[in-house]
Every structure is written in structure tokens, then in C-alpha cells.
Protein backbone atom coordinates (compact mmCIF):
# COMPACT_ATOMS: atom_id res chain seq x y z
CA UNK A 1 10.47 25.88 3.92
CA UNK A 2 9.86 25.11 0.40
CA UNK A 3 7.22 23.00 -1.26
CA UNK A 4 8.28 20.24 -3.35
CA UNK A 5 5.99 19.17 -6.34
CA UNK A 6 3.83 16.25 -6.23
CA UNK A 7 5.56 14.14 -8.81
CA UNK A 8 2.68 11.47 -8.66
CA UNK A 9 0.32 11.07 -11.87
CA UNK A 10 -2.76 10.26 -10.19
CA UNK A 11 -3.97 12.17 -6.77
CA UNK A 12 -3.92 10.30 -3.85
CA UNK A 13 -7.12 9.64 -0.75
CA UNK A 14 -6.11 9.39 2.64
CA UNK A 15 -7.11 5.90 4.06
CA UNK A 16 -6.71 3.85 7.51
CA UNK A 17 -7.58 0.67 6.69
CA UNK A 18 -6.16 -2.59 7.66
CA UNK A 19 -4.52 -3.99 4.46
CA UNK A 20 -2.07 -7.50 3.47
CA UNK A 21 0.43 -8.15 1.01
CA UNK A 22 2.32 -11.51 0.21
CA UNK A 23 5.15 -11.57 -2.03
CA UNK A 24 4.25 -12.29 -5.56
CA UNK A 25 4.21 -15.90 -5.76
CA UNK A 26 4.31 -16.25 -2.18
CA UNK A 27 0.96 -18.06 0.13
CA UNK A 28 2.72 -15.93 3.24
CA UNK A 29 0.64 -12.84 4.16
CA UNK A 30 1.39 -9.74 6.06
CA UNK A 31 -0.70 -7.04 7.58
CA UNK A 32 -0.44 -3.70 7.04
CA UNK A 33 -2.10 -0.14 7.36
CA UNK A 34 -2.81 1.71 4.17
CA UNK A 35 -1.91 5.28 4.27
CA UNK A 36 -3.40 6.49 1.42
CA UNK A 37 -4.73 5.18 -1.97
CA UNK A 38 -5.20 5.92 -5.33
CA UNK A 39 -5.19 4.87 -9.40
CA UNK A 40 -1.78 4.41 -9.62
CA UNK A 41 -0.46 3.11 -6.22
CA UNK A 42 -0.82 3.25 -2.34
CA UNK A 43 1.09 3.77 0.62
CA UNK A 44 1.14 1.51 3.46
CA UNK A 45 3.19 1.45 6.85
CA UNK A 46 4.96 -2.22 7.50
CA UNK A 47 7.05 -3.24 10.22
CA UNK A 48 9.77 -4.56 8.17
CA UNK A 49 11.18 -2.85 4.94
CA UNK A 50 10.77 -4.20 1.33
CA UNK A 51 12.92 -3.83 -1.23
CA UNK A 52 12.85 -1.47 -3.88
CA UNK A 53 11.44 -3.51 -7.08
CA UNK A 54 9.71 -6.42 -4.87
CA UNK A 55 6.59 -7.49 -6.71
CA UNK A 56 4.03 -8.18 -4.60
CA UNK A 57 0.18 -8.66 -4.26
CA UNK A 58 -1.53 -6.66 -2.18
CA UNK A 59 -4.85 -6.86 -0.74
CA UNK A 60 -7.39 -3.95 0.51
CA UNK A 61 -9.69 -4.87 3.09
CA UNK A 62 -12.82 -2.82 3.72
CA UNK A 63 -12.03 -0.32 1.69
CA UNK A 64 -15.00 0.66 0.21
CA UNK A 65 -16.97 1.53 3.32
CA UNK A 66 -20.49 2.10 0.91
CA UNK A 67 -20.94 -1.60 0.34
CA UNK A 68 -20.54 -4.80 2.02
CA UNK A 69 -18.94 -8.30 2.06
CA UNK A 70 -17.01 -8.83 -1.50
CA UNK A 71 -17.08 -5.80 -2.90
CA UNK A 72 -15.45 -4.03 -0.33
CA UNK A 73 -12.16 -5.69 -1.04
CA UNK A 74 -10.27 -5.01 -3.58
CA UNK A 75 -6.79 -6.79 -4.68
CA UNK A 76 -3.54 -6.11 -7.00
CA UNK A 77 -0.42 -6.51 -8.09
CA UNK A 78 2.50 -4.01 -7.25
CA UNK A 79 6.06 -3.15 -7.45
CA UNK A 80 8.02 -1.44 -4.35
CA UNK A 81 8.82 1.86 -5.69
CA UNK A 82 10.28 3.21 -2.10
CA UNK A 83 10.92 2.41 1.53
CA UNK A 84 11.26 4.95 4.36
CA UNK A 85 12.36 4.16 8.07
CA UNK A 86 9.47 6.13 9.80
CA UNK A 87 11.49 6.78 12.77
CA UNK A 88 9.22 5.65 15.46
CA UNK A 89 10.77 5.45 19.15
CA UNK A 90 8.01 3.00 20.80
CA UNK A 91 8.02 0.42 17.40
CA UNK A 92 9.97 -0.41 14.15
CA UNK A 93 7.32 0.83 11.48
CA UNK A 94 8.57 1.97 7.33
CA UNK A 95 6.40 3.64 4.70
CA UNK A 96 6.30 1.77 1.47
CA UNK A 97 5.26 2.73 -2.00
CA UNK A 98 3.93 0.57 -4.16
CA UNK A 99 3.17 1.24 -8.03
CA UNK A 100 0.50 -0.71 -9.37
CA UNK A 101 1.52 -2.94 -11.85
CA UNK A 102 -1.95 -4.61 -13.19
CA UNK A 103 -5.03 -2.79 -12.79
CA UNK A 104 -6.86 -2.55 -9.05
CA UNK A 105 -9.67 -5.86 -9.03
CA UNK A 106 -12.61 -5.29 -7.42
């Protein structure tokens, strides 16, 4: 099988960490796993899709695992750049990209 190119600008760390999102505007959270992470975007596995071009605000819990209470969080805005079914038998679960669309605050 062929390899397809990584078309992303910025590489990407593999994370499991419990994340939440809200839709821009919105005082309605979400959780969420985070996939993986990085300077332009994450990936995070919902169970319920998002639309392709949602805004929304996402926020990383625990994911600096080097220091403790506030600065182990970290929160931004995003836009929903893709949504995949995952496919899983036992639960509904979809992949979501999200571009960063203001720079990650820590």
C-alpha cells in the first residue's frame, strides 16, 4: 500500500488527554479525548460529528504533565477542518480536526 504525504504544516504529538470544546459563543461544554496535538491544530475523538467550518473553543486539560494547576491547561479557538465516522461497533465515536484559528493560550 502506498504512503500518502503528510499535508500538515506543523508535526503533530500523540496525546490521551481528556479535553472540552463548546461552540464558539456557546456556555455548553463537551468532553472529548485529544488524539494528538500540535502548533497548528489537534485531533480529538467526539461522540457526535461537527460540522466542517464550526468555530469552536476548545479547551486542553492536563496537558502539560511537567507542571501543575493553571498552567497545565491550555485553551483556543478553532475551526472544524474534518469529521470522520470512526466506525466503532460497541459506541458512536468521530475524529475531528480542528485548525487553530487564534494562537494556543496558556
Amino acid at each position: 500500500m502506498a504512503k500518502t504525504a503528510n499535508r500538515r504544516a506543523y508535526p503533530r504529538l500523540h496525546r490521551e488527554n481528556r479535553i472540552r470544546y463548546s461552540m464558539l459563543g456557546s456556555e455548553e461544554y463537551h468532553d472529548a479525548t485529544l488524539v494528538d496535538v500540535g502548533e497548528g491544530g489537534l485531533c480529538m475523538e467526539v461522540s457526535r460529528p461537527l460540522k466542517t467550518g464550526t468555530m469552536i473553543y476548545v479547551q486542553l486539560l492536563n496537558v502539560n504533565a511537567e507542571v501543575s494547576g493553571l498552567a497545565a491547561h491550555r485553551s483556543s479557538h478553532g475551526r472544524v477542518r474534518w469529521t470522520r465516522d470512526l466506525g466503532c461497533t460497541d459506541q458512536t465515536r468521530f475524529g475531528i480536526g480542528v485548525e487553530y484559528t487564534h494562537p494556543v493560550c496558556h
